[in-house]
N, C-alpha and C. Protein backbone atom coordinates (compact mmCIF):
# COMPACT_ATOMS: atom_id res chain seq x y z
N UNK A 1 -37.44 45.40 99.76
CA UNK A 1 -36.85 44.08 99.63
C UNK A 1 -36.25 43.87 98.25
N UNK A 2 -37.50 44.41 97.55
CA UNK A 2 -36.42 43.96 96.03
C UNK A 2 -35.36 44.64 95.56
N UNK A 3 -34.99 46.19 96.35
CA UNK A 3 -34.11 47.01 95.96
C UNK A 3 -32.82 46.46 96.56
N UNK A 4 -33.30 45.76 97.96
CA UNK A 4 -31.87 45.09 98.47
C UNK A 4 -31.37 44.10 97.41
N UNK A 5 -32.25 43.23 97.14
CA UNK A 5 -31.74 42.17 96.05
C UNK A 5 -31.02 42.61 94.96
N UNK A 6 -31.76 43.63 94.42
CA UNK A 6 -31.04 44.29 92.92
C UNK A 6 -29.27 44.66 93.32
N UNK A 7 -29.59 45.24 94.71
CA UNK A 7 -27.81 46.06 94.95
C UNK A 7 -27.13 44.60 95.61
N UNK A 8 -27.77 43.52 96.23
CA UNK A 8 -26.60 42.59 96.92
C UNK A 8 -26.51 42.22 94.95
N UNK A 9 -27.00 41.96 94.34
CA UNK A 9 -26.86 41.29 92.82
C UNK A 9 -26.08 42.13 92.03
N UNK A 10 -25.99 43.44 92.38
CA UNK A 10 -25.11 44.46 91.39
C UNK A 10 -23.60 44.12 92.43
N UNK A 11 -23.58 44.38 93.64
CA UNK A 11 -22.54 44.03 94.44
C UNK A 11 -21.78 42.47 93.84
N UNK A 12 -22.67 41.86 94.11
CA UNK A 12 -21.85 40.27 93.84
C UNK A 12 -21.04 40.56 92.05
N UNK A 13 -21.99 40.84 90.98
CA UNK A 13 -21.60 40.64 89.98
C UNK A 13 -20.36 41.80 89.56
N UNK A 14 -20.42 42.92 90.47
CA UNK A 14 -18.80 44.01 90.52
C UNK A 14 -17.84 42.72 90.84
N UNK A 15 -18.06 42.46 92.46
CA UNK A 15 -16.76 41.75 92.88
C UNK A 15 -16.53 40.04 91.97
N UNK A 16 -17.77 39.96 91.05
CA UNK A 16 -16.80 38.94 90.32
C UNK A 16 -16.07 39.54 88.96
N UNK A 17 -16.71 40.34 88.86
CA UNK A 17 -15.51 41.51 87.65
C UNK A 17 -14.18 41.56 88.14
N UNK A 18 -14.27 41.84 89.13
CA UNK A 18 -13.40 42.66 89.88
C UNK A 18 -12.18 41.25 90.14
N UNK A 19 -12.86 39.84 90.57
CA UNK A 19 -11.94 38.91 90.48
C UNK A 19 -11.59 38.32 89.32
N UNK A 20 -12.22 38.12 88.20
CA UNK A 20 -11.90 37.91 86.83
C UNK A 20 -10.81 38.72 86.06
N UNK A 21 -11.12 40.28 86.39
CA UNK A 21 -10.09 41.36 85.67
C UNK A 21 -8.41 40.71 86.70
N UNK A 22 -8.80 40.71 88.06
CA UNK A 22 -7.48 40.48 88.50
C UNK A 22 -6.84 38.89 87.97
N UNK A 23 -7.36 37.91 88.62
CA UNK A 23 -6.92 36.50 87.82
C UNK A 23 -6.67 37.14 86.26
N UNK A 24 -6.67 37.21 85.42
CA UNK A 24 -6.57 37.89 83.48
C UNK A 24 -5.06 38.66 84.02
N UNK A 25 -4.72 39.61 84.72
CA UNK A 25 -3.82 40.02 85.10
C UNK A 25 -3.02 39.00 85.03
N UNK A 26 -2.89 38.75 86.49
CA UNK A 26 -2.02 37.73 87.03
C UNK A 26 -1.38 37.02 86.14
N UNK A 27 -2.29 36.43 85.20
CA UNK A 27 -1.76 35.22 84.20
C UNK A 27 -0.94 36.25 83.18
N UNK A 28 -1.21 36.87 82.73
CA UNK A 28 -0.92 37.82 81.91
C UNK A 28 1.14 38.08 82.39
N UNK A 29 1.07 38.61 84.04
CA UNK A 29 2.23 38.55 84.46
C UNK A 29 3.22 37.72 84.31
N UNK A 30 2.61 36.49 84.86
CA UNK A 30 3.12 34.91 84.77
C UNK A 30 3.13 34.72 83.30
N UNK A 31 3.11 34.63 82.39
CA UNK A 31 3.46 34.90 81.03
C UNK A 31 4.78 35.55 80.54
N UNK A 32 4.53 36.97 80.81
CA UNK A 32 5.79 37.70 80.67
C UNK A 32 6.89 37.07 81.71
N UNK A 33 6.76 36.77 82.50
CA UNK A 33 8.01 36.60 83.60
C UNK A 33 8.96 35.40 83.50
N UNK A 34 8.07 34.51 82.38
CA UNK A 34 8.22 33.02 81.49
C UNK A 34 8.98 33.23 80.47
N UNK A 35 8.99 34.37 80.05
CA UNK A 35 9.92 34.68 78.31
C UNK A 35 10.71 35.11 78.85
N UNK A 36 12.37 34.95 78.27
CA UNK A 36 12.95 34.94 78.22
C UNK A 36 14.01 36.50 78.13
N UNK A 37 14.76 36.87 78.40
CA UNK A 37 14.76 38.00 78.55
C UNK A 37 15.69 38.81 76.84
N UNK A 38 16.45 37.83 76.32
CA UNK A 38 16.64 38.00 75.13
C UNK A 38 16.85 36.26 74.56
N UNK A 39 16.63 36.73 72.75
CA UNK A 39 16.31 35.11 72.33
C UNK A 39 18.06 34.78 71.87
N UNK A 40 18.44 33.95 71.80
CA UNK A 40 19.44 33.45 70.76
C UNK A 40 19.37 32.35 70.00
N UNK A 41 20.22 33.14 69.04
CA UNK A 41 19.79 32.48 67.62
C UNK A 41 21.17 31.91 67.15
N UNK A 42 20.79 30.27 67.03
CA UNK A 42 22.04 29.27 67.04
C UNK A 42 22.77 29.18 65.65
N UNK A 43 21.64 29.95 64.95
CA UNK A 43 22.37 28.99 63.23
C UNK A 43 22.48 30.71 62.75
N UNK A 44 23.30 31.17 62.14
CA UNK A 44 23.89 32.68 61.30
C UNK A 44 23.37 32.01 60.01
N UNK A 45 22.17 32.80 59.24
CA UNK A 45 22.49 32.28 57.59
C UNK A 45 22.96 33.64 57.11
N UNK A 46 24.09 33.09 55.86
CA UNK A 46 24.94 34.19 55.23
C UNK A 46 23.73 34.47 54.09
N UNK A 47 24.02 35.66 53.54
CA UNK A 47 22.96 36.01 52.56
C UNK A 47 24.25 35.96 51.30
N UNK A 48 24.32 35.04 50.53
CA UNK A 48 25.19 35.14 49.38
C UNK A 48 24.65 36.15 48.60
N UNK A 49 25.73 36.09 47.68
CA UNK A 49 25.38 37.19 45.96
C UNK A 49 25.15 36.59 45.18
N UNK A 50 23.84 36.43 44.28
CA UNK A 50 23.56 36.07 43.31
C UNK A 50 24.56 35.21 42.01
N UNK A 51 24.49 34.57 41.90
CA UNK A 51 25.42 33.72 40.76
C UNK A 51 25.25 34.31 39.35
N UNK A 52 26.48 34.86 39.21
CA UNK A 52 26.11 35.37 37.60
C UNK A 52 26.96 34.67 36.22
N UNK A 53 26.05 33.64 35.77
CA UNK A 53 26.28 32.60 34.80
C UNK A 53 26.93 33.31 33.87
N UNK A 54 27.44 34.57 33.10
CA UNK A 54 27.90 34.90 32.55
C UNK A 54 29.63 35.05 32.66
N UNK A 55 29.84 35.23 34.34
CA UNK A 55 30.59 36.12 34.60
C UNK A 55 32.15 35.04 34.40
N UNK A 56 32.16 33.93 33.98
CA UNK A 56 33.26 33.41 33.48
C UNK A 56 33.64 33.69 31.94
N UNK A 57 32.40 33.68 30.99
CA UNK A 57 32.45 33.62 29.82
C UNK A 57 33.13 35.27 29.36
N UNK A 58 32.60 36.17 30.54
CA UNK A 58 32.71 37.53 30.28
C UNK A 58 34.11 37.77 30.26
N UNK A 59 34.77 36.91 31.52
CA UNK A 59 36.43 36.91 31.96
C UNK A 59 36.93 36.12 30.41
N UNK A 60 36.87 35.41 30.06
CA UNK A 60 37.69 34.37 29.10
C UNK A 60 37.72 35.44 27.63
N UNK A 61 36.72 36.07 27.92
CA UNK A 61 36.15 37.37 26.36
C UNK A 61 37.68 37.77 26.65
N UNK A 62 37.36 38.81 27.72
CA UNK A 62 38.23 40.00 27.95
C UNK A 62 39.71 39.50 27.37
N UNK A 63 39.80 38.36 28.14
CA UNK A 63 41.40 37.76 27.91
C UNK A 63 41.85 37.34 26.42
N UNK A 64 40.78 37.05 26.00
CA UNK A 64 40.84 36.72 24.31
C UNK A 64 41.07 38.02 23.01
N UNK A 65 40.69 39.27 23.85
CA UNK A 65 40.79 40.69 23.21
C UNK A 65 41.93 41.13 23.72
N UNK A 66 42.50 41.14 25.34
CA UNK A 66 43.40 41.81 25.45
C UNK A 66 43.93 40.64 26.72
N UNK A 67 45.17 39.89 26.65
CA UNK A 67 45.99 39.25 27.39
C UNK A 67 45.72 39.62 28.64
N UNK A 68 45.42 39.56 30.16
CA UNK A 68 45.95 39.71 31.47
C UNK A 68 44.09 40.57 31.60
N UNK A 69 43.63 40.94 30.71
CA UNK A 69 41.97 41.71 31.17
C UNK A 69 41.14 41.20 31.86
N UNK A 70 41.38 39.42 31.26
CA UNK A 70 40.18 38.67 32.20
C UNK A 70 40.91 38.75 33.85
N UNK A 71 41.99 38.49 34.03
CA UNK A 71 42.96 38.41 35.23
C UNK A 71 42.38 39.63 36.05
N UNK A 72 42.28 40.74 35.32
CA UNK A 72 41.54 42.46 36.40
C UNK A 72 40.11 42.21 36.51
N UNK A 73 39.63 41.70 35.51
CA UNK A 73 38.51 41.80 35.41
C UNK A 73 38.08 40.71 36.59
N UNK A 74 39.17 40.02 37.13
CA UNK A 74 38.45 39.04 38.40
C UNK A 74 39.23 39.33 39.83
N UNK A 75 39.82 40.45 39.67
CA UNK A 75 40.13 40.91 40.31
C UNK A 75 41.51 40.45 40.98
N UNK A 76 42.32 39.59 40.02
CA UNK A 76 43.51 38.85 40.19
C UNK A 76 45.24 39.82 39.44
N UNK A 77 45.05 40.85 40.32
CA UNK A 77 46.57 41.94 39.68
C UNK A 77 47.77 41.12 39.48
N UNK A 78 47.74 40.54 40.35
CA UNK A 78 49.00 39.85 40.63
C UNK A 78 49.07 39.17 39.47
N UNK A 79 48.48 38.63 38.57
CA UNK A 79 48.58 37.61 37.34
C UNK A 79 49.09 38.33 36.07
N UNK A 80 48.96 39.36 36.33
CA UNK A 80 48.40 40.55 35.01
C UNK A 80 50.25 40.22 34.47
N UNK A 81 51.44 40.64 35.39
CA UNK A 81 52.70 40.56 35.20
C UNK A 81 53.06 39.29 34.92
N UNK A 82 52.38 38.12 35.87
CA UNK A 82 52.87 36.58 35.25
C UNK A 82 52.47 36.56 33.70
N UNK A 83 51.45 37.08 32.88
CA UNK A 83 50.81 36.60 31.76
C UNK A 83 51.25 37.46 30.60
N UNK A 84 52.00 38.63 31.05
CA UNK A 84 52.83 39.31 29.89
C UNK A 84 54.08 38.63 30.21
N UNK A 85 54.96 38.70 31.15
CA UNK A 85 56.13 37.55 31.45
C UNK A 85 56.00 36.41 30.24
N UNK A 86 55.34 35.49 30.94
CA UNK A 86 55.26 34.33 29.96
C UNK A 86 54.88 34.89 28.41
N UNK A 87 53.90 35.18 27.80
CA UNK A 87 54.02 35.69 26.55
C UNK A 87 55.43 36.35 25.92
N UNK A 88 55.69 37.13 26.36
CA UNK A 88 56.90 37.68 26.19
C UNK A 88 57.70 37.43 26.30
N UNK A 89 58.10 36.23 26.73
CA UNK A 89 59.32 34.89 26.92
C UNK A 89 59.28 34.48 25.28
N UNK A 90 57.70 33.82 25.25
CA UNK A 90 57.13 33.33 24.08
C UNK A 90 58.16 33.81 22.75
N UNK A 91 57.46 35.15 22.60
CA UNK A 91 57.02 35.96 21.70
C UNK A 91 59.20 36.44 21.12
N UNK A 92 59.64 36.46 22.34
CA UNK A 92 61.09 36.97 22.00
C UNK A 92 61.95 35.13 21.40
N UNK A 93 61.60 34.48 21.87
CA UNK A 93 62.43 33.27 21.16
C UNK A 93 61.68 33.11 19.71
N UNK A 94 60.58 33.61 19.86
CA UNK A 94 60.21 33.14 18.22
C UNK A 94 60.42 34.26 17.40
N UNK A 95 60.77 35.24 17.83
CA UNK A 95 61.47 36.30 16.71
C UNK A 95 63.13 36.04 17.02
N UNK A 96 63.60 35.41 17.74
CA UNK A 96 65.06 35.22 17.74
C UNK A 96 65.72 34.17 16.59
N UNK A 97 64.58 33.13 16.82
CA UNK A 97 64.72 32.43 16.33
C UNK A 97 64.53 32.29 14.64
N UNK A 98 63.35 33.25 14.07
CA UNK A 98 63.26 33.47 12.78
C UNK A 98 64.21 34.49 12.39
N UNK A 99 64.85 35.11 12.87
CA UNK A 99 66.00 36.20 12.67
C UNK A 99 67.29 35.13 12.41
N UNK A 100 66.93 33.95 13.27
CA UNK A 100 68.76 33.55 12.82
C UNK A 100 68.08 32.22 11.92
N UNK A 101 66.99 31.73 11.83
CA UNK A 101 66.55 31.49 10.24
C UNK A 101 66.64 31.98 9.29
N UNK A 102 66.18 33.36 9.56
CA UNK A 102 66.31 34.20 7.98
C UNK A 102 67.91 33.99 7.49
N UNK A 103 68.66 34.51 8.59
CA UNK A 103 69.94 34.96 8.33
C UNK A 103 71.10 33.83 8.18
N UNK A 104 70.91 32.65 7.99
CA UNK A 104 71.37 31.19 7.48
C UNK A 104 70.39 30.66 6.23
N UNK A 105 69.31 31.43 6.26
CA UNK A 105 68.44 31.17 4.80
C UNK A 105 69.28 31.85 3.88
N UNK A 106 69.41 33.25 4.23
CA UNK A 106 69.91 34.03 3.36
C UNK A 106 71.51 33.52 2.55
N UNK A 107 72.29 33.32 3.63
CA UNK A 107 73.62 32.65 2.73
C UNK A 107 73.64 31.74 2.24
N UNK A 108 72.15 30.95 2.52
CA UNK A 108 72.62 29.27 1.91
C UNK A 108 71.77 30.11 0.25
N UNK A 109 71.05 30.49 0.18
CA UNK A 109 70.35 30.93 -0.81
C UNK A 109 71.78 31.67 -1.95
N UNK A 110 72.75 32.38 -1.12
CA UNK A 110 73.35 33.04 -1.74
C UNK A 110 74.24 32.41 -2.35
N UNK A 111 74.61 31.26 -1.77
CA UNK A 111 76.01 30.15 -2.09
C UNK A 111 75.52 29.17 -3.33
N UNK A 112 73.80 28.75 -3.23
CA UNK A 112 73.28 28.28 -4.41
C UNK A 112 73.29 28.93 -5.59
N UNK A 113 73.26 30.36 -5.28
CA UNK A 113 73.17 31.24 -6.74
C UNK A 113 74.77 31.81 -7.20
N UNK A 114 75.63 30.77 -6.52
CA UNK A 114 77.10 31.09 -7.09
C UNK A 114 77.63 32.43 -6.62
N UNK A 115 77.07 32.97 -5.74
CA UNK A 115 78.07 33.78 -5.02
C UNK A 115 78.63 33.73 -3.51
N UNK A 116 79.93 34.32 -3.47
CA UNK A 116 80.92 33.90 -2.07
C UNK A 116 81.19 34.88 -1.27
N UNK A 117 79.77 35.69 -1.17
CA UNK A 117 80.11 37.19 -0.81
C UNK A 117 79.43 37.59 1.00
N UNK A 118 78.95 36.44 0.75
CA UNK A 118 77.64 36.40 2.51
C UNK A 118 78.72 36.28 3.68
N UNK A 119 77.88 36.31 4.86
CA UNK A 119 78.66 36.90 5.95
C UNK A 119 79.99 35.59 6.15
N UNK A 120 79.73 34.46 6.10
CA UNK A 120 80.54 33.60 6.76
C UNK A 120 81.42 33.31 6.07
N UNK A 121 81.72 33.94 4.94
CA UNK A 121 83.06 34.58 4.14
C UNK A 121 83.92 35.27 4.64
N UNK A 122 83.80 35.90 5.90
CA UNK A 122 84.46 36.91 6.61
C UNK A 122 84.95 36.63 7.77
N UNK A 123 85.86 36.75 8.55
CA UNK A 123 85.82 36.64 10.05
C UNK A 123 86.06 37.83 10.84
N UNK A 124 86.02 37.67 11.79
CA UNK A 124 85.84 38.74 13.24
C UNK A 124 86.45 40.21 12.37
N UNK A 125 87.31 40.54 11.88
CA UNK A 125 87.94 41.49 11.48
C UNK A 125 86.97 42.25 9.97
N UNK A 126 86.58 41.01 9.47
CA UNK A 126 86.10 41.66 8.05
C UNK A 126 87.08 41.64 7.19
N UNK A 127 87.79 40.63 7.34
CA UNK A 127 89.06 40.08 6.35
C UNK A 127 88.32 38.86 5.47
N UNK A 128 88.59 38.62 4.08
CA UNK A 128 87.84 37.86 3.45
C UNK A 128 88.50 36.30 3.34
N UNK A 129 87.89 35.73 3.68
CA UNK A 129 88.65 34.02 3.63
C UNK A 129 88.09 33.20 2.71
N UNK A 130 89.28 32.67 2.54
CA UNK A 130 89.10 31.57 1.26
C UNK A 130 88.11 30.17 1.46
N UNK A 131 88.13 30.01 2.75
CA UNK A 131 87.00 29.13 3.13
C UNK A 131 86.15 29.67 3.80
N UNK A 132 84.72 29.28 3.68
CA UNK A 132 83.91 30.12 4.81
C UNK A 132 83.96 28.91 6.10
N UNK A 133 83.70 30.07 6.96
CA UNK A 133 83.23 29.78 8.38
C UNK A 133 82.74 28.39 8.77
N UNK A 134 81.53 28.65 7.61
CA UNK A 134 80.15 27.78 7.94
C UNK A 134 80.15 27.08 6.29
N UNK A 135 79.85 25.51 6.33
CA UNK A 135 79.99 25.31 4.89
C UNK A 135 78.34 25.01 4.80
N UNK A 136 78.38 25.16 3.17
CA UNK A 136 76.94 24.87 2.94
C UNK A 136 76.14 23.72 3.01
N UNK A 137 76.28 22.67 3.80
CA UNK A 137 76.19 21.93 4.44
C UNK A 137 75.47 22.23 5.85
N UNK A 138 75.68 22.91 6.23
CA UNK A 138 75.98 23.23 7.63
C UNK A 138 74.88 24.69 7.69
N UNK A 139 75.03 24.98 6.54
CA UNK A 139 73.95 25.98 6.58
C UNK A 139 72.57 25.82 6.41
N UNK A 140 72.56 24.39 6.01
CA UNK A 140 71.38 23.91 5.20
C UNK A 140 70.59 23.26 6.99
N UNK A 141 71.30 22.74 7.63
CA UNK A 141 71.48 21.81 8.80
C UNK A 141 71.10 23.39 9.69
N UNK A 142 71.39 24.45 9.60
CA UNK A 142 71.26 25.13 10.58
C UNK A 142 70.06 25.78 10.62
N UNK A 143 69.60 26.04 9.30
CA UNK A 143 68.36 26.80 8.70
C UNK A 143 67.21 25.39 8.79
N UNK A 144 67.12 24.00 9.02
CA UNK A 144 66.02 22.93 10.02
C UNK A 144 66.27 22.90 11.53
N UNK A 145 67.43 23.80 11.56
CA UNK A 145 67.34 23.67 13.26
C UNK A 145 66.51 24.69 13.69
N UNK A 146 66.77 25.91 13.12
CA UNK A 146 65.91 27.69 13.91
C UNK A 146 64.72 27.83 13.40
N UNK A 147 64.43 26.71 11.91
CA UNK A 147 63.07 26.27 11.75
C UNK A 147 62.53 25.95 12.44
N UNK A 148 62.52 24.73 13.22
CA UNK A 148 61.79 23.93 14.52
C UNK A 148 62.20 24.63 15.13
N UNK A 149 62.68 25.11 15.62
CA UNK A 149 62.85 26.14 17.27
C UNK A 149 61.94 27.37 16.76
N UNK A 150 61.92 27.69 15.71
CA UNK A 150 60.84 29.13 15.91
C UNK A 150 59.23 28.22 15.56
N UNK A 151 59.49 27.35 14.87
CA UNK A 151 57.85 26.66 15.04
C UNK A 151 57.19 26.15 16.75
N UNK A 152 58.22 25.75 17.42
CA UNK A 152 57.77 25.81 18.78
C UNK A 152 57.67 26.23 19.60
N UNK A 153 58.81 27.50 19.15
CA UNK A 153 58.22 28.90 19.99
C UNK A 153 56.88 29.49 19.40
N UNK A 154 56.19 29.42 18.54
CA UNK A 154 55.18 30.00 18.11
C UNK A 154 54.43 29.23 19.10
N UNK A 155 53.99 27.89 19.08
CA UNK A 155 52.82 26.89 19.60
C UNK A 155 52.98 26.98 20.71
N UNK A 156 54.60 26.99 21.59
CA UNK A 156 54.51 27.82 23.23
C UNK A 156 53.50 28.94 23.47
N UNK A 157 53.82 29.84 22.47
CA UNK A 157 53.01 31.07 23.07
C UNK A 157 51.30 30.89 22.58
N UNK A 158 51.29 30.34 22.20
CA UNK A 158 49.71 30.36 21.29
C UNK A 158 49.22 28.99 22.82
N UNK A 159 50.03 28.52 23.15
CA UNK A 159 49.49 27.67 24.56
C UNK A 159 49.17 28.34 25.34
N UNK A 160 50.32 29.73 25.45
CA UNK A 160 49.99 30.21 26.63
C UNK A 160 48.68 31.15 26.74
N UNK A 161 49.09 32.08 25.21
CA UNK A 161 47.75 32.63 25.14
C UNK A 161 46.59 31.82 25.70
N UNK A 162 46.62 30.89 24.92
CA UNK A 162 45.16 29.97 25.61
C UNK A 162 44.89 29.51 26.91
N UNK A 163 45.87 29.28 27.64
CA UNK A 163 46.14 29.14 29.15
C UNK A 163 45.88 30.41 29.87
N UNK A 164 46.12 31.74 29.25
CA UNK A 164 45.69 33.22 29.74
C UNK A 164 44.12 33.18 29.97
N UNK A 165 43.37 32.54 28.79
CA UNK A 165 42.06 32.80 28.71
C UNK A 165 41.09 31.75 29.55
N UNK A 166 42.00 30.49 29.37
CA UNK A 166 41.08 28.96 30.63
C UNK A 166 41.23 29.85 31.65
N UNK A 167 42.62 30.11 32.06
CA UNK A 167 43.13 30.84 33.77
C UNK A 167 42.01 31.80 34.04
N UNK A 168 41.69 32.96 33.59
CA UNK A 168 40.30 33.74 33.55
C UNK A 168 39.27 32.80 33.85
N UNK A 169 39.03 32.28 33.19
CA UNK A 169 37.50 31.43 32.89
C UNK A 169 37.54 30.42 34.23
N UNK A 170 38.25 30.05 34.80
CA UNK A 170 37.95 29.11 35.96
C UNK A 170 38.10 29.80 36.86
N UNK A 171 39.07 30.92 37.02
CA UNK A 171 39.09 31.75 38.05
C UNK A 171 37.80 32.10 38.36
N UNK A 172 37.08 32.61 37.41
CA UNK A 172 35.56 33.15 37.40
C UNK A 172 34.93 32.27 37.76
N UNK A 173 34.87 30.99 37.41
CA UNK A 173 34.06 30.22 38.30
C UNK A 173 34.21 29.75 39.60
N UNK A 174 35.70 29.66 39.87
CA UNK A 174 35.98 29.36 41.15
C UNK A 174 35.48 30.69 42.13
N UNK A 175 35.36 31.93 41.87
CA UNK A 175 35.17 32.89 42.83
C UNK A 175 33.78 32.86 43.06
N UNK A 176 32.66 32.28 42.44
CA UNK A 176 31.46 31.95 42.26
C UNK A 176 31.08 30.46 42.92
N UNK A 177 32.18 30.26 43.44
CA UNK A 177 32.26 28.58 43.84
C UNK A 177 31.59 28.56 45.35
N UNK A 178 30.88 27.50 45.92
CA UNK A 178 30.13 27.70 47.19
C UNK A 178 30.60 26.64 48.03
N UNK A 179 31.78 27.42 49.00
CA UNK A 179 32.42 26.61 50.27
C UNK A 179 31.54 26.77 51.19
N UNK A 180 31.12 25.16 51.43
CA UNK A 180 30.54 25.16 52.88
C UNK A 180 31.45 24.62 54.05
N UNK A 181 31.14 24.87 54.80
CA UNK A 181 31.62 24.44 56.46
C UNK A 181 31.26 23.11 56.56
N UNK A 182 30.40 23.05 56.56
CA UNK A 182 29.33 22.07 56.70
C UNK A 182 30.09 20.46 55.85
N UNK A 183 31.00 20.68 54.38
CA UNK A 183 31.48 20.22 53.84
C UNK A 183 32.59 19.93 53.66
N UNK A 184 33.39 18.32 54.36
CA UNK A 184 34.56 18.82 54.44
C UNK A 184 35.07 17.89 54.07
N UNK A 185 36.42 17.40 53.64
CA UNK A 185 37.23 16.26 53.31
C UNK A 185 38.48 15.96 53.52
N UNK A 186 38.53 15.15 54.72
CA UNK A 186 39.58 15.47 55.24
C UNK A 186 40.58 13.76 55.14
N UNK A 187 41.99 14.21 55.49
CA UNK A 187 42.43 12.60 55.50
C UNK A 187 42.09 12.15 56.89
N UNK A 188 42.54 10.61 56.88
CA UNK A 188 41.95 9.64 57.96
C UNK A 188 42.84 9.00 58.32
N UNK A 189 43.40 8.66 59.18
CA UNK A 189 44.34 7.78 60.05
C UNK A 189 43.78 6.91 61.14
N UNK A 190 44.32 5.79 61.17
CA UNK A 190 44.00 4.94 62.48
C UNK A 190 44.53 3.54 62.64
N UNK A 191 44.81 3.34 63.79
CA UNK A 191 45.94 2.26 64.05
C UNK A 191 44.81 0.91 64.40
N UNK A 192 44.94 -0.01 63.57
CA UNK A 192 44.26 -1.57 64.32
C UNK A 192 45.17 -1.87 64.94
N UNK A 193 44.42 -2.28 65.98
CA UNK A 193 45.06 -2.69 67.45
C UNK A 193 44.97 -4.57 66.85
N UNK A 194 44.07 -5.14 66.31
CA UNK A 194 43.43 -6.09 66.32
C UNK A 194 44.70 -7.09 65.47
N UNK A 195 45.00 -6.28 64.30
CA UNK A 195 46.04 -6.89 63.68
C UNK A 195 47.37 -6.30 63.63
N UNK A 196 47.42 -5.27 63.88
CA UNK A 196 48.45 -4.29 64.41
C UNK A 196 49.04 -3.52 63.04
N UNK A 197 48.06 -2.93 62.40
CA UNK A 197 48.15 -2.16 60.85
C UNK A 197 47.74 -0.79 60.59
N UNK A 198 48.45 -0.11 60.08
CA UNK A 198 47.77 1.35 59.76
C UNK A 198 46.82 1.29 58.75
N UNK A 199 45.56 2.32 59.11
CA UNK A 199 44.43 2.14 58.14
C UNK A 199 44.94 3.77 57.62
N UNK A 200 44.74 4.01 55.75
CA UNK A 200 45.07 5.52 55.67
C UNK A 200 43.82 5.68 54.81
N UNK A 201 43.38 6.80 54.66
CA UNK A 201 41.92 6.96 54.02
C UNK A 201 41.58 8.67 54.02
N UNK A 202 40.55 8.80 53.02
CA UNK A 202 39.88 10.01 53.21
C UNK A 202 38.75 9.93 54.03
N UNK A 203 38.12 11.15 54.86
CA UNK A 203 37.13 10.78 55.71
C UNK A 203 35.76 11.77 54.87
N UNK A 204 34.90 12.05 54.52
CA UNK A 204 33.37 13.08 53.93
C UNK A 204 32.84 13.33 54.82
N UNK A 205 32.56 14.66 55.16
CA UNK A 205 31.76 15.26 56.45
C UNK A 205 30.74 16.02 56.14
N UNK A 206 29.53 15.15 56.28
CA UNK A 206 28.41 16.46 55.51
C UNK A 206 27.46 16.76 56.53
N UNK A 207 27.20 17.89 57.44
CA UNK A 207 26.57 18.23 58.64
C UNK A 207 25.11 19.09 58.18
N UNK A 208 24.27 18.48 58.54
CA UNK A 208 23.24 19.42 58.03
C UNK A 208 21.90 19.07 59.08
């Protein structure tokens, strides 16, 4: 009698193993069959590059040692030709201009020290004339004119130089600059119906 009991008691407690392991299954199935078969992912974050606080000051250097360097150095070729261009616009009126200073300095200087021997004594041929060309008057008047014209060709180019080296320096910051999507500013239009008027405006879009 008691051996029957022991085996109906080993019997019962198999077949509730036996229904426990299966139900644990089951759920187990019903689980997996619930997920999804791939996930998607709604938002992309970009992984930026590090901000390097130097890297304007580094551009404005370069340009301050050598004209058009900060411009490569930000990777802007195309500028390199605008920034010798302009200098070199500069740089040729203010030696044009002290050349035909010197050379109206020189005769008025020569006509004060009593001699009639300087160029505008001469004409086209190199025949000597009894009047000059240019009177000393006129020389005096010509030598404050190529004065101020070569003093403002100097301060042109010394602008531009300096405009070579800002142009670097913001470039560098602007390429370091952080456009969002998310951020936008746009214009605004819209007609009142109510009074019958155009409304014009900027609109700020900040999505987050």
């Amino acid at each position: 009698m008691l051996n029957k009991t022991v085996i109906a008691g080993i019997l019962f407690l198999f077949c509730s193993l036996s229904l426990l392991a299966q139900n644990e299954s089951e759920t187990e199935e019903s689980k997996k069959k619930q997920l999804p078969n791939e996930v998607v992912v709604d938002s992309i974050f970009e992984i930026r590059k590090p901000i390097d606080a130097l890297r304007p000051a580094k551009a404005a250097f370069f340009s301050a040692i050598l004209p058009g360097l900060g411009q490569v150095y930000n990777k802007k070729y195309w500028k390199v030709p605008i920034v010798y261009a302009a200098l070199g616009t500069g740089l040729y009126f203010y030696i044009d201009n002290n050349k035909q200073y010197n050379r109206y300095r020189d005769a008025y200087k020569s006509r004060l020290a009593g001699f009639t021997n300087d160029e505008f004594y001469y004409d086209s041929n190199g025949d000597l004339l009894e009047t000059p060309r240019i009177s000393t008057e006129n020389l005096e008047t010509a030598q404050d004119f190529y004065k101020k014209n070569k003093e403002i060709s100097l301060l042109v180019t010394i602008g531009l130089y300096a405009l070579n080296i800002i142009d670097a320096n913001v470039d560098a910051h602007l390429m370091q600059y952080n456009v969002d999507e998310n951020l936008s500013l746009a214009p605004h239009y819209e007609f009142n119906e109510i009074n019958a008027t155009n409304n014009l405006g900027l609109t700020l879009n900040f999505k987050f």
